[in-house]
ModelCIF file with pLDDT and N, C-alpha, C, O atoms, coordinates in Angstrom:
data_MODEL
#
_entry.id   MODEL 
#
_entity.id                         1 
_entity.type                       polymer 
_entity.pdbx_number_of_molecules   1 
#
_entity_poly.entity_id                      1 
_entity_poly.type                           'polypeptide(L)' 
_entity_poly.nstd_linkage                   no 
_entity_poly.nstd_monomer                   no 
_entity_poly.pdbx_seq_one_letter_code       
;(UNK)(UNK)(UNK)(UNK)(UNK)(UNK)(UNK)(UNK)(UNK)(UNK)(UNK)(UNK)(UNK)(UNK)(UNK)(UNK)
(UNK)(UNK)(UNK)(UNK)(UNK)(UNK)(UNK)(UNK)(UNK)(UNK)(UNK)(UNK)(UNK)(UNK)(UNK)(UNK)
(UNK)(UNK)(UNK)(UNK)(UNK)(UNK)(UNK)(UNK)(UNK)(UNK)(UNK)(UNK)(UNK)(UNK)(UNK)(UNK)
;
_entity_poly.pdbx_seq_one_letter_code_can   XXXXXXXXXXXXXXXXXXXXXXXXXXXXXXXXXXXXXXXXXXXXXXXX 
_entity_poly.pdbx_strand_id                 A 
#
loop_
_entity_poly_seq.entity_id 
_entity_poly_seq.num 
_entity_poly_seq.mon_id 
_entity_poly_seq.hetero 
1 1  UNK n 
1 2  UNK n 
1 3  UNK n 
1 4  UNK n 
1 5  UNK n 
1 6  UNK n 
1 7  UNK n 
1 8  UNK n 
1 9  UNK n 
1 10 UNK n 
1 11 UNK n 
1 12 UNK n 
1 13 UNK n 
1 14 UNK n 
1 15 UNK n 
1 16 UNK n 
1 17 UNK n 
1 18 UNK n 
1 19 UNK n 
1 20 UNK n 
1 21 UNK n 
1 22 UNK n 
1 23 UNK n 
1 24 UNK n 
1 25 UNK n 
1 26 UNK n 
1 27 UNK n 
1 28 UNK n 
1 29 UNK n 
1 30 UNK n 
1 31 UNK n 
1 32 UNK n 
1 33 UNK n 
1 34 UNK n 
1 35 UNK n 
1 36 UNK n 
1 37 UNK n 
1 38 UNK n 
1 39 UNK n 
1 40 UNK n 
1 41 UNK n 
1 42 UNK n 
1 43 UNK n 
1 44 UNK n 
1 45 UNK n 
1 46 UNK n 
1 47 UNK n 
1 48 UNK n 
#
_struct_asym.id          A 
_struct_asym.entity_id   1 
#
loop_
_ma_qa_metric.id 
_ma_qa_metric.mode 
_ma_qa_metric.name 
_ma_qa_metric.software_group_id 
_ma_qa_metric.type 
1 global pLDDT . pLDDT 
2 local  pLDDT . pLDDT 
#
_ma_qa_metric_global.metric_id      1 
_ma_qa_metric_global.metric_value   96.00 
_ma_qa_metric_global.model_id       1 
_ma_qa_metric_global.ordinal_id     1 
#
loop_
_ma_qa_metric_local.label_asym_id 
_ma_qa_metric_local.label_comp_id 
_ma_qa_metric_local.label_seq_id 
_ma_qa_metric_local.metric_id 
_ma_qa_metric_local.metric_value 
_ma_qa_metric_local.model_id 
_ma_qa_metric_local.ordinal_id 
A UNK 1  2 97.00 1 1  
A UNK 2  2 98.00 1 2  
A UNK 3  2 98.00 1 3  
A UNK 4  2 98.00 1 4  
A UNK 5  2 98.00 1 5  
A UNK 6  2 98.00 1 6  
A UNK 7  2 97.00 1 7  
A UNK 8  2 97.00 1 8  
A UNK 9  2 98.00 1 9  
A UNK 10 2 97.00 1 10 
A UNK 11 2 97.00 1 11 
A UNK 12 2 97.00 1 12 
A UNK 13 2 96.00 1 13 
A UNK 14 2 97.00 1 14 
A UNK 15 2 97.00 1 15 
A UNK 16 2 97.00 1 16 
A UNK 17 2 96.00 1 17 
A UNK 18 2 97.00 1 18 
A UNK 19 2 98.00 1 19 
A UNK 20 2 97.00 1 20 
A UNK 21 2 97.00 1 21 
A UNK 22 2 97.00 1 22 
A UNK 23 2 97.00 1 23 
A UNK 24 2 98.00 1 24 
A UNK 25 2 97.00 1 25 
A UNK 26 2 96.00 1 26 
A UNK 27 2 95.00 1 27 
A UNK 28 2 95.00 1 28 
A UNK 29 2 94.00 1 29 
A UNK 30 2 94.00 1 30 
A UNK 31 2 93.00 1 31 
A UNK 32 2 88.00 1 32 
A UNK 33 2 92.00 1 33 
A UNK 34 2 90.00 1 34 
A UNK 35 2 95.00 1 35 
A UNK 36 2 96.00 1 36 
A UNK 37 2 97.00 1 37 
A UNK 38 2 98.00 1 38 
A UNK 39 2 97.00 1 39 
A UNK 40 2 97.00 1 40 
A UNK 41 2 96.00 1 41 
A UNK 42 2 96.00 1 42 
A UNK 43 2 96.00 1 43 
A UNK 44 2 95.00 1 44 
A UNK 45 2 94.00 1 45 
A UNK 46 2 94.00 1 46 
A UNK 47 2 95.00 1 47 
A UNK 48 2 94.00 1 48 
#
loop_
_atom_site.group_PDB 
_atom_site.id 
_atom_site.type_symbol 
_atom_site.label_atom_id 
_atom_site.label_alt_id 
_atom_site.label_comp_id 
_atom_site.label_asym_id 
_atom_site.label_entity_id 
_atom_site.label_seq_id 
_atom_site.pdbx_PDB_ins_code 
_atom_site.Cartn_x 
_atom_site.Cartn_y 
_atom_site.Cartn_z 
_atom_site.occupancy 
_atom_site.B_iso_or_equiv 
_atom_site.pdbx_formal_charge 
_atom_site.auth_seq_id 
_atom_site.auth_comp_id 
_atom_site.auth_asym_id 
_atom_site.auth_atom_id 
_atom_site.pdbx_PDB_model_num 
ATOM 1   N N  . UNK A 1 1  ? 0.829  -1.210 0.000   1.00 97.00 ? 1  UNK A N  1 
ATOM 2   C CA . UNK A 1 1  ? 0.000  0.000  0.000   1.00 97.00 ? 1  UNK A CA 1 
ATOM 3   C C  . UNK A 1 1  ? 0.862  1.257  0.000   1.00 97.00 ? 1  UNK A C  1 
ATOM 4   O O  . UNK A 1 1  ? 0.419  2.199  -0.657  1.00 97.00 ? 1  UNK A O  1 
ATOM 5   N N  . UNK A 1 2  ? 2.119  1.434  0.686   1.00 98.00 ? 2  UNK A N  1 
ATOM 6   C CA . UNK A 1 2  ? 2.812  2.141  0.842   1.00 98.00 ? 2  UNK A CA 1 
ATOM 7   C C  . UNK A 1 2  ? 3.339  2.960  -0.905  1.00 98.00 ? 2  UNK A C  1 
ATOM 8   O O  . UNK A 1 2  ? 3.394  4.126  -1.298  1.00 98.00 ? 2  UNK A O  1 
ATOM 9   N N  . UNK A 1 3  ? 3.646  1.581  -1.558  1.00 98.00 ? 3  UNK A N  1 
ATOM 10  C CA . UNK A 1 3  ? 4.254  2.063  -2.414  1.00 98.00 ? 3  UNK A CA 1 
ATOM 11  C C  . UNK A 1 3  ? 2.800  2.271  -3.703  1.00 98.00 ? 3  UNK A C  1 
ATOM 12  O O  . UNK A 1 3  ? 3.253  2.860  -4.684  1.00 98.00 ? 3  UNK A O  1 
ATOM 13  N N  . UNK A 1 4  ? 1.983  2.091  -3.798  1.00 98.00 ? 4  UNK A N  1 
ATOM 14  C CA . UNK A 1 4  ? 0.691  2.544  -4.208  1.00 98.00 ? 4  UNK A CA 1 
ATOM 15  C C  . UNK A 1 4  ? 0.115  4.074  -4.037  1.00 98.00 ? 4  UNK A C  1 
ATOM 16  O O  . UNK A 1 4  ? -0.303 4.811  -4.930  1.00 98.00 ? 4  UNK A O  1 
ATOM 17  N N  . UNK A 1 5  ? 0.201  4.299  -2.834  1.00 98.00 ? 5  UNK A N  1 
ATOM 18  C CA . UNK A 1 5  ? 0.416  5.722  -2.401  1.00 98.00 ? 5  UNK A CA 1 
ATOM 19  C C  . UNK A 1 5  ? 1.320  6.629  -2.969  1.00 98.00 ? 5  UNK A C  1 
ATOM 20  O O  . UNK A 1 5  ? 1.117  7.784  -3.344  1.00 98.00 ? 5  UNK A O  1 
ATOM 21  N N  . UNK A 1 6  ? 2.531  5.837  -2.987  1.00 98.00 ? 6  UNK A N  1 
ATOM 22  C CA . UNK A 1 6  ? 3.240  6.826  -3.585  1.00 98.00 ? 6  UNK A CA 1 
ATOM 23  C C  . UNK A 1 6  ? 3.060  7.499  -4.759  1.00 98.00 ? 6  UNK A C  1 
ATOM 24  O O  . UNK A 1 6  ? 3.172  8.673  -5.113  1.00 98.00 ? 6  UNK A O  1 
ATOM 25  N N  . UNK A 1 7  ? 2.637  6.068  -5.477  1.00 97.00 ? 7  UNK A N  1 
ATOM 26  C CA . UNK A 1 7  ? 2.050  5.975  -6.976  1.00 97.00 ? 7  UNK A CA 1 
ATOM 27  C C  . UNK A 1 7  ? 1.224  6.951  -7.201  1.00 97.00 ? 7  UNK A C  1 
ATOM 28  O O  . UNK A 1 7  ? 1.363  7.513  -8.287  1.00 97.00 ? 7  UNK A O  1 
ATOM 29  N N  . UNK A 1 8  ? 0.319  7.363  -6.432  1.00 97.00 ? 8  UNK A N  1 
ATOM 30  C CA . UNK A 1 8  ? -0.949 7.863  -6.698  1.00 97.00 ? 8  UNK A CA 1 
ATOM 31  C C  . UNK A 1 8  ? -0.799 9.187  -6.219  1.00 97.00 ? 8  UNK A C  1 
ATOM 32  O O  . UNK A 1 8  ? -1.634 10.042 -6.516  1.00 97.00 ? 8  UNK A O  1 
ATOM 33  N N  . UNK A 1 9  ? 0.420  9.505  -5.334  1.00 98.00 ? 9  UNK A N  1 
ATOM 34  C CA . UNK A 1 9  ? 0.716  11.224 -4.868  1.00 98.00 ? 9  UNK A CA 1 
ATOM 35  C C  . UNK A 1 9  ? 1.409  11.744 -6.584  1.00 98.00 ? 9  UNK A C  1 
ATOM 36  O O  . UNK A 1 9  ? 1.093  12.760 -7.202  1.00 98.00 ? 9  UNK A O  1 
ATOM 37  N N  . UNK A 1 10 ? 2.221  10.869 -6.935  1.00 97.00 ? 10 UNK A N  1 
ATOM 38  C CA . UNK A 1 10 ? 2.914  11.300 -8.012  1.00 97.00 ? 10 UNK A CA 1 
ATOM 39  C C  . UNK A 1 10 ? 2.094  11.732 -9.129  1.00 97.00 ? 10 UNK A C  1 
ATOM 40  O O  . UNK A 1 10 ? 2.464  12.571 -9.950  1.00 97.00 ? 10 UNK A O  1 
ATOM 41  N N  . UNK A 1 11 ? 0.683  10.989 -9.144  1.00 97.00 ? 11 UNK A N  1 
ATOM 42  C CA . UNK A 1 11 ? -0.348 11.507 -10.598 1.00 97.00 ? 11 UNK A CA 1 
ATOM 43  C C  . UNK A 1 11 ? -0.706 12.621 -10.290 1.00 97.00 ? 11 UNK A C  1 
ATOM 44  O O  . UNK A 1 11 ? -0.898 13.422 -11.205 1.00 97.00 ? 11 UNK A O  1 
ATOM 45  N N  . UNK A 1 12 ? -0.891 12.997 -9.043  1.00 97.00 ? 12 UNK A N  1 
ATOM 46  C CA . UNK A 1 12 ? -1.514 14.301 -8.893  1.00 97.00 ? 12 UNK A CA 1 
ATOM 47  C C  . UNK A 1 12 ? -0.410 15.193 -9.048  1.00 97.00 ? 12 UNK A C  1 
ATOM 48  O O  . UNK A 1 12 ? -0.634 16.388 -8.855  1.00 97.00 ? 12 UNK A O  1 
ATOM 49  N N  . UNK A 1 13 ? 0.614  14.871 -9.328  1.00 96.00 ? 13 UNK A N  1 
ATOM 50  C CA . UNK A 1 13 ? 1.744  15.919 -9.003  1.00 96.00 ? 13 UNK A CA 1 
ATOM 51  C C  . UNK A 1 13 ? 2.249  16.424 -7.840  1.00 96.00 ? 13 UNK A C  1 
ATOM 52  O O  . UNK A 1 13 ? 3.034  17.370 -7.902  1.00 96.00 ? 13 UNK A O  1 
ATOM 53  N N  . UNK A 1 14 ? 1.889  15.888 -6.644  1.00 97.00 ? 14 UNK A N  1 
ATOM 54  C CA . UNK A 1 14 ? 2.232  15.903 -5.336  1.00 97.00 ? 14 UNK A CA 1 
ATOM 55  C C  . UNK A 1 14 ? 3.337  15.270 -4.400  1.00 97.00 ? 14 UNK A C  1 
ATOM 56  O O  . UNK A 1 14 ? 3.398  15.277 -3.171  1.00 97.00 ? 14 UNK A O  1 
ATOM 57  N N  . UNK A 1 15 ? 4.182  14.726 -5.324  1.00 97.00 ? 15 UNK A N  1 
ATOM 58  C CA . UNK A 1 15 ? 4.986  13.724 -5.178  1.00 97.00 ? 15 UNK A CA 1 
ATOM 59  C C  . UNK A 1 15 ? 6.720  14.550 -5.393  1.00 97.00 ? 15 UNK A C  1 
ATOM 60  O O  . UNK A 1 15 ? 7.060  14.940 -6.510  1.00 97.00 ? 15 UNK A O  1 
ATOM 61  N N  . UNK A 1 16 ? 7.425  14.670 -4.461  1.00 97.00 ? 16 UNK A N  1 
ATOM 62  C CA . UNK A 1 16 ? 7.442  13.772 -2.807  1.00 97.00 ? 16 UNK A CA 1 
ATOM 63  C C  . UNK A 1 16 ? 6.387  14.766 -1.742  1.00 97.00 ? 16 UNK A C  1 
ATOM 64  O O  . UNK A 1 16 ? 5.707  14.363 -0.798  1.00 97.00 ? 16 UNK A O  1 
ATOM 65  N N  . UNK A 1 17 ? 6.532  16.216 -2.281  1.00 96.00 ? 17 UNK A N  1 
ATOM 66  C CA . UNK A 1 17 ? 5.949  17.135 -1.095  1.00 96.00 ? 17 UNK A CA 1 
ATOM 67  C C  . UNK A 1 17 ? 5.005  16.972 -0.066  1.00 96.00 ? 17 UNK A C  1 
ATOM 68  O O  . UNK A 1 17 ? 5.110  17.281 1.121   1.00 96.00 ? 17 UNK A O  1 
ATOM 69  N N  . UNK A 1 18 ? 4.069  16.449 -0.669  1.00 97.00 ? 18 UNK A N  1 
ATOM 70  C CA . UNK A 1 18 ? 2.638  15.852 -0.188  1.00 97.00 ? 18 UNK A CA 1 
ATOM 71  C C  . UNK A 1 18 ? 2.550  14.633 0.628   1.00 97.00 ? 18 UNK A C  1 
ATOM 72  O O  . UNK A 1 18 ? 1.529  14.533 1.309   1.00 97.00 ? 18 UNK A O  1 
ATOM 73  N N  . UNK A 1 19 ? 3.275  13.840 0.686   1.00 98.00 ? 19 UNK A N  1 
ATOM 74  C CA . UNK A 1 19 ? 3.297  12.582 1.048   1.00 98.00 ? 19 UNK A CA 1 
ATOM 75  C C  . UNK A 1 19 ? 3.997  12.962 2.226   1.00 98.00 ? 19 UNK A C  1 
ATOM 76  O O  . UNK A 1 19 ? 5.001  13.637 2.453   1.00 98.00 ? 19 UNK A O  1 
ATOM 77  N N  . UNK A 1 20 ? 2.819  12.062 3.200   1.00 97.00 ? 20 UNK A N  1 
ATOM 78  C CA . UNK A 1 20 ? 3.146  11.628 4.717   1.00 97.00 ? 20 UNK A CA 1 
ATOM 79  C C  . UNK A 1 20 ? 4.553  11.558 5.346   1.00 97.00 ? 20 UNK A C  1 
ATOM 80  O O  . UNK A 1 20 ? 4.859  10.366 5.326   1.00 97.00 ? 20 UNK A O  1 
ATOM 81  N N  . UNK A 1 21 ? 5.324  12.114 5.770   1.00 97.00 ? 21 UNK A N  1 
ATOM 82  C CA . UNK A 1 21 ? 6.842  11.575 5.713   1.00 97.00 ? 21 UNK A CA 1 
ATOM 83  C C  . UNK A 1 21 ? 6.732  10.164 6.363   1.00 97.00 ? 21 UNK A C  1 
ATOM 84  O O  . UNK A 1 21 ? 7.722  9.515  6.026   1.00 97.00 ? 21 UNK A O  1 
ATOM 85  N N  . UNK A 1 22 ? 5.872  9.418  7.196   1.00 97.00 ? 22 UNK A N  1 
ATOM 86  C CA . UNK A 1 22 ? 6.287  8.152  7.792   1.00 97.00 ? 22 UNK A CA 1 
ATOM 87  C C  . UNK A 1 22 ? 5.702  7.505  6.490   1.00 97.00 ? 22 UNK A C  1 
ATOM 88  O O  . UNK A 1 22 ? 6.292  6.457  6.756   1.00 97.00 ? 22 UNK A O  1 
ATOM 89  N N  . UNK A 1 23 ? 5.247  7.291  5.654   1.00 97.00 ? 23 UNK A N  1 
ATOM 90  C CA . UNK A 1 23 ? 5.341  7.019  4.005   1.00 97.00 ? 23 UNK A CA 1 
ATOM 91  C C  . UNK A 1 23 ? 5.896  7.099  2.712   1.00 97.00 ? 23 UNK A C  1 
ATOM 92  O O  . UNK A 1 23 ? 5.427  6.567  1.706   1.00 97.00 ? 23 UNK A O  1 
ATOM 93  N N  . UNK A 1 24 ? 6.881  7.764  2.779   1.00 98.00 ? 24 UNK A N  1 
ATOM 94  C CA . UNK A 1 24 ? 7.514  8.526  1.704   1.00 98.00 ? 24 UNK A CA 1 
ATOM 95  C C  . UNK A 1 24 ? 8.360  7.639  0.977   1.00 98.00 ? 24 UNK A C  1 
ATOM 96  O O  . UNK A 1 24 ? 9.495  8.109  1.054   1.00 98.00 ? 24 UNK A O  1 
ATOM 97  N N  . UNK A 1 25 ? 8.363  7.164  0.676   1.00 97.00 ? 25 UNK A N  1 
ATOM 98  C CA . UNK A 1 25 ? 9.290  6.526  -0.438  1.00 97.00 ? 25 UNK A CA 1 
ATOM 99  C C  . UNK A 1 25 ? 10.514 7.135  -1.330  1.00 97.00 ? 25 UNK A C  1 
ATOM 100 O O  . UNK A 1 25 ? 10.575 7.093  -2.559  1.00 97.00 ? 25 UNK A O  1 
ATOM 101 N N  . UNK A 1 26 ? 11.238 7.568  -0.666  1.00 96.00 ? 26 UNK A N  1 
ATOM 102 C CA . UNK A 1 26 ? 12.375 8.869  -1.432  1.00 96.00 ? 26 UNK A CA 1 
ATOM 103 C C  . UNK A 1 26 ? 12.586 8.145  -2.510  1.00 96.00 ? 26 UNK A C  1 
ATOM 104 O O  . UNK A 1 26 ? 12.544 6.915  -2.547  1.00 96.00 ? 26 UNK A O  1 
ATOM 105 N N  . UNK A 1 27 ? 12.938 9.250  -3.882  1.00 95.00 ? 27 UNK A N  1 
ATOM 106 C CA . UNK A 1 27 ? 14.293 8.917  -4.571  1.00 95.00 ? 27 UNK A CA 1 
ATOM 107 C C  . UNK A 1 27 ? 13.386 8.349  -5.875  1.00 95.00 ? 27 UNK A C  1 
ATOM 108 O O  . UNK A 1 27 ? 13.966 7.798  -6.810  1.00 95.00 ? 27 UNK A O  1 
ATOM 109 N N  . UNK A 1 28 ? 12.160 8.494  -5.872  1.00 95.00 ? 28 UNK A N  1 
ATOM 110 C CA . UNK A 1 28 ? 11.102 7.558  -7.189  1.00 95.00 ? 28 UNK A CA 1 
ATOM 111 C C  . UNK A 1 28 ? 11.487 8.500  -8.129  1.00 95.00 ? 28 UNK A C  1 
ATOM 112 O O  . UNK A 1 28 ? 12.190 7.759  -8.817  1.00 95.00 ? 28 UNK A O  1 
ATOM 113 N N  . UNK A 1 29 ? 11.532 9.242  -8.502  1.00 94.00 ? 29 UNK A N  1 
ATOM 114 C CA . UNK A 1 29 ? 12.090 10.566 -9.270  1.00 94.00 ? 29 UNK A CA 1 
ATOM 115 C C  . UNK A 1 29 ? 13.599 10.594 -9.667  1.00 94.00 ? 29 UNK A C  1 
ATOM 116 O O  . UNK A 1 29 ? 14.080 11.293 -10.559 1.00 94.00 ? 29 UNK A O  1 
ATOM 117 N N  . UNK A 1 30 ? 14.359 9.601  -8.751  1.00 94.00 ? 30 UNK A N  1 
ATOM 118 C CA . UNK A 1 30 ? 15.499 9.339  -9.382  1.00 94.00 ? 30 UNK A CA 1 
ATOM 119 C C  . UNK A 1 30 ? 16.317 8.189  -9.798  1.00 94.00 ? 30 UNK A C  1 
ATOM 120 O O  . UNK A 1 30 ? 16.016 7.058  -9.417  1.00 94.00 ? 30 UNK A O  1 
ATOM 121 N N  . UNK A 1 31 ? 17.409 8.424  -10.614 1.00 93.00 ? 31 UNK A N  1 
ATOM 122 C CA . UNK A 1 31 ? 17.720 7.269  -11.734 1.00 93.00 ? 31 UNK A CA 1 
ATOM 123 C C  . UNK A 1 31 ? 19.155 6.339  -10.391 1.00 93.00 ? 31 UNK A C  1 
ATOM 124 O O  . UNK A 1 31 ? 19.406 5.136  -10.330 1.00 93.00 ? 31 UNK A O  1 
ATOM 125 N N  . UNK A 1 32 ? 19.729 7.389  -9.616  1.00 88.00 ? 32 UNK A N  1 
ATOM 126 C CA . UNK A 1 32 ? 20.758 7.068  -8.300  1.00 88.00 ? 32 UNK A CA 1 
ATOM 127 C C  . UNK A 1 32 ? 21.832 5.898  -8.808  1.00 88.00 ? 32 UNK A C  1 
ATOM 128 O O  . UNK A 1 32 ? 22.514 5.347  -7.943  1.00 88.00 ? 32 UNK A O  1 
ATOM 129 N N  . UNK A 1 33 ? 21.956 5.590  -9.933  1.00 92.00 ? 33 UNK A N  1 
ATOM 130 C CA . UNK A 1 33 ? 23.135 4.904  -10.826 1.00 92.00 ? 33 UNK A CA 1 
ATOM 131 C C  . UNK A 1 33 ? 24.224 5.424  -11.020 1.00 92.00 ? 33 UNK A C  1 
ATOM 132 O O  . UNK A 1 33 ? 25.257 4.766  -11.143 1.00 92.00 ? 33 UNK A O  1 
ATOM 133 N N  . UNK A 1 34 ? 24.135 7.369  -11.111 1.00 90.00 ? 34 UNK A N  1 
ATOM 134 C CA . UNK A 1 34 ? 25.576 7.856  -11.367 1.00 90.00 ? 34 UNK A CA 1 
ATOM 135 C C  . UNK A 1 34 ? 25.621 8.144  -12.454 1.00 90.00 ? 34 UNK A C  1 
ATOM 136 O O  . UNK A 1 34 ? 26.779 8.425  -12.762 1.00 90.00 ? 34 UNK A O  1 
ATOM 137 N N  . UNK A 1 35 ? 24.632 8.272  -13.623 1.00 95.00 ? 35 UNK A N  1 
ATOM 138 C CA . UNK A 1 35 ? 24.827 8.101  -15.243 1.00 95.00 ? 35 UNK A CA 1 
ATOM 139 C C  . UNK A 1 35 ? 23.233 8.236  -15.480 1.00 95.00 ? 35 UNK A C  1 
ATOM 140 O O  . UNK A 1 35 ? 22.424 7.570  -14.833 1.00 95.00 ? 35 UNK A O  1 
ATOM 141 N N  . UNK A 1 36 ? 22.778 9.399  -16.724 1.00 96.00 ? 36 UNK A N  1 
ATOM 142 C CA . UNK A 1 36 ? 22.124 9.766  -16.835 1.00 96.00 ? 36 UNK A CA 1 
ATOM 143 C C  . UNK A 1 36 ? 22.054 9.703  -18.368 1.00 96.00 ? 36 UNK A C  1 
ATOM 144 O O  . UNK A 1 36 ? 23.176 9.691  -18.874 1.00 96.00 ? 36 UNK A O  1 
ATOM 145 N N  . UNK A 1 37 ? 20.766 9.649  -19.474 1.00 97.00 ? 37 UNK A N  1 
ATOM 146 C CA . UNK A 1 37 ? 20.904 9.752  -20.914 1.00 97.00 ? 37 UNK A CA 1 
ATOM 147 C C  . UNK A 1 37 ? 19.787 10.475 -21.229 1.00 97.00 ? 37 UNK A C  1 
ATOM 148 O O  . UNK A 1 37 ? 18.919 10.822 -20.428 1.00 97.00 ? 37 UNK A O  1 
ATOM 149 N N  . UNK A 1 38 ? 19.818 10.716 -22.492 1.00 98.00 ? 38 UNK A N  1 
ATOM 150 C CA . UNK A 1 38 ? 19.013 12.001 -22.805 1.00 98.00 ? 38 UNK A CA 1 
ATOM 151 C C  . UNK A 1 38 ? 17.706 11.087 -22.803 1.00 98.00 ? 38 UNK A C  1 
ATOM 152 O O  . UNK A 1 38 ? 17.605 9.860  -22.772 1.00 98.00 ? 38 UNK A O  1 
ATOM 153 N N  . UNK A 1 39 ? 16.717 12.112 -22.848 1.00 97.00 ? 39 UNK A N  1 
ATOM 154 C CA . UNK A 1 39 ? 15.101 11.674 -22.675 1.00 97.00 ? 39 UNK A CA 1 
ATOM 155 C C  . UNK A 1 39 ? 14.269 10.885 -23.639 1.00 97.00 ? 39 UNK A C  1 
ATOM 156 O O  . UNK A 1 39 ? 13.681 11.811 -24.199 1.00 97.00 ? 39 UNK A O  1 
ATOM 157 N N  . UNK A 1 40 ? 13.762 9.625  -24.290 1.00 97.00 ? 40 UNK A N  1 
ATOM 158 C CA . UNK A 1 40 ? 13.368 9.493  -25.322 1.00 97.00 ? 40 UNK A CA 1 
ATOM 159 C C  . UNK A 1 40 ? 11.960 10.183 -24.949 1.00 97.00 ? 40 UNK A C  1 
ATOM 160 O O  . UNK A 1 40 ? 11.517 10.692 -23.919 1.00 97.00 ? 40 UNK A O  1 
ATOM 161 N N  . UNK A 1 41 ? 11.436 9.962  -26.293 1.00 96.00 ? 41 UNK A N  1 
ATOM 162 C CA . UNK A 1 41 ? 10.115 10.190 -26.499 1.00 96.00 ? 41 UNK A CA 1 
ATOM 163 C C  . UNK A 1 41 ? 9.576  9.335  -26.953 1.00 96.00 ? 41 UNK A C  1 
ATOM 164 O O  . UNK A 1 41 ? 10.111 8.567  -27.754 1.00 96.00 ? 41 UNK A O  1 
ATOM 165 N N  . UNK A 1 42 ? 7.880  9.206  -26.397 1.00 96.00 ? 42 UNK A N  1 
ATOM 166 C CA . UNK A 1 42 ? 6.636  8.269  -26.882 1.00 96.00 ? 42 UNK A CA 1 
ATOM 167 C C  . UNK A 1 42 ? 5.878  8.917  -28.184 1.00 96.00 ? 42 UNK A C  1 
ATOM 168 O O  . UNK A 1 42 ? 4.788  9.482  -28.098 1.00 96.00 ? 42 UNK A O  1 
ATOM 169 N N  . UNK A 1 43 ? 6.621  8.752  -29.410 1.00 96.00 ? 43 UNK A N  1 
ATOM 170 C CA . UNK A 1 43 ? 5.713  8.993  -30.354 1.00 96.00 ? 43 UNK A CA 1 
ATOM 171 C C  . UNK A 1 43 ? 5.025  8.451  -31.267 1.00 96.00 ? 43 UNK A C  1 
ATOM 172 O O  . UNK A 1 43 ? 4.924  8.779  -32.449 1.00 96.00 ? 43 UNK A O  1 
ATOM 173 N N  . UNK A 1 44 ? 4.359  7.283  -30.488 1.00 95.00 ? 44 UNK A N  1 
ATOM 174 C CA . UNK A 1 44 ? 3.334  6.564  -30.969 1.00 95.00 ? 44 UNK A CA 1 
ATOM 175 C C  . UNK A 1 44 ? 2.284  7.178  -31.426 1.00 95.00 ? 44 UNK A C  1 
ATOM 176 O O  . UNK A 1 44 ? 1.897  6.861  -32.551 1.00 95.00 ? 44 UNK A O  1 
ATOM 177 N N  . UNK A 1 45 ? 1.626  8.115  -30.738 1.00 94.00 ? 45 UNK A N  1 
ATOM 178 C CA . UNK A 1 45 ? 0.827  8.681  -30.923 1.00 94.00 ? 45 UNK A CA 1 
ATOM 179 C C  . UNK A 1 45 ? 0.519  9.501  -32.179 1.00 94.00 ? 45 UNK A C  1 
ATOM 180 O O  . UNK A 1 45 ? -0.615 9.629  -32.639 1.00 94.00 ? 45 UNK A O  1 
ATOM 181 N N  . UNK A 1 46 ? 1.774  10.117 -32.760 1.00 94.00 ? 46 UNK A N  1 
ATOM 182 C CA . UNK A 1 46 ? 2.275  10.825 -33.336 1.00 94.00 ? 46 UNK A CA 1 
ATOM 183 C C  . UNK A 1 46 ? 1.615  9.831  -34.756 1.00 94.00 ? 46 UNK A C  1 
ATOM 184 O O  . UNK A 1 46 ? 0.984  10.266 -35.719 1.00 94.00 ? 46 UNK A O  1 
ATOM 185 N N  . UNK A 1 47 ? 1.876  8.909  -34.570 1.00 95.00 ? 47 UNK A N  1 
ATOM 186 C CA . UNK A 1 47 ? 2.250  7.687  -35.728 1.00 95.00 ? 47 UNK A CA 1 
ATOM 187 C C  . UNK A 1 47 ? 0.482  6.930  -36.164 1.00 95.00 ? 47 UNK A C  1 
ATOM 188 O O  . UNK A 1 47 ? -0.107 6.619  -37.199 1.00 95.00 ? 47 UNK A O  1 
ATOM 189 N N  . UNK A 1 48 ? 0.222  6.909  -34.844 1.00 94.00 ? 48 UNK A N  1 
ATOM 190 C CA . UNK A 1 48 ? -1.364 6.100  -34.570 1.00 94.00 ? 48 UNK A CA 1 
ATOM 191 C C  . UNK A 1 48 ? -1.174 4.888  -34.476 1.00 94.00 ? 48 UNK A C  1 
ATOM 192 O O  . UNK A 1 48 ? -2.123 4.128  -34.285 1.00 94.00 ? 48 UNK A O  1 
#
């Protein structure tokens, strides 16, 4: 449930701020590997 919550602060855009600190799940927002690559994109849509 914990990590469901988290899930569900993040759709609203509330995520980490919002969230309970005895709930919080740090760090969902980050990649913490050391190494980062550029962003793809979903352009399926684009395509149909």
């Amino acid at each position: 449930s914990m990590w469901l919550l988290n899930i569900a602060y993040m759709t609203l855009g509330e995520y980490p701020a919002k969230v309970p600190q005895q709930w919080l799940i740090p760090n969902l927002d980050k990649d913490n590997s050391g190494y980062s690559v550029k962003p793809f994109t979903d352009i399926a849509p684009n395509l149909g």
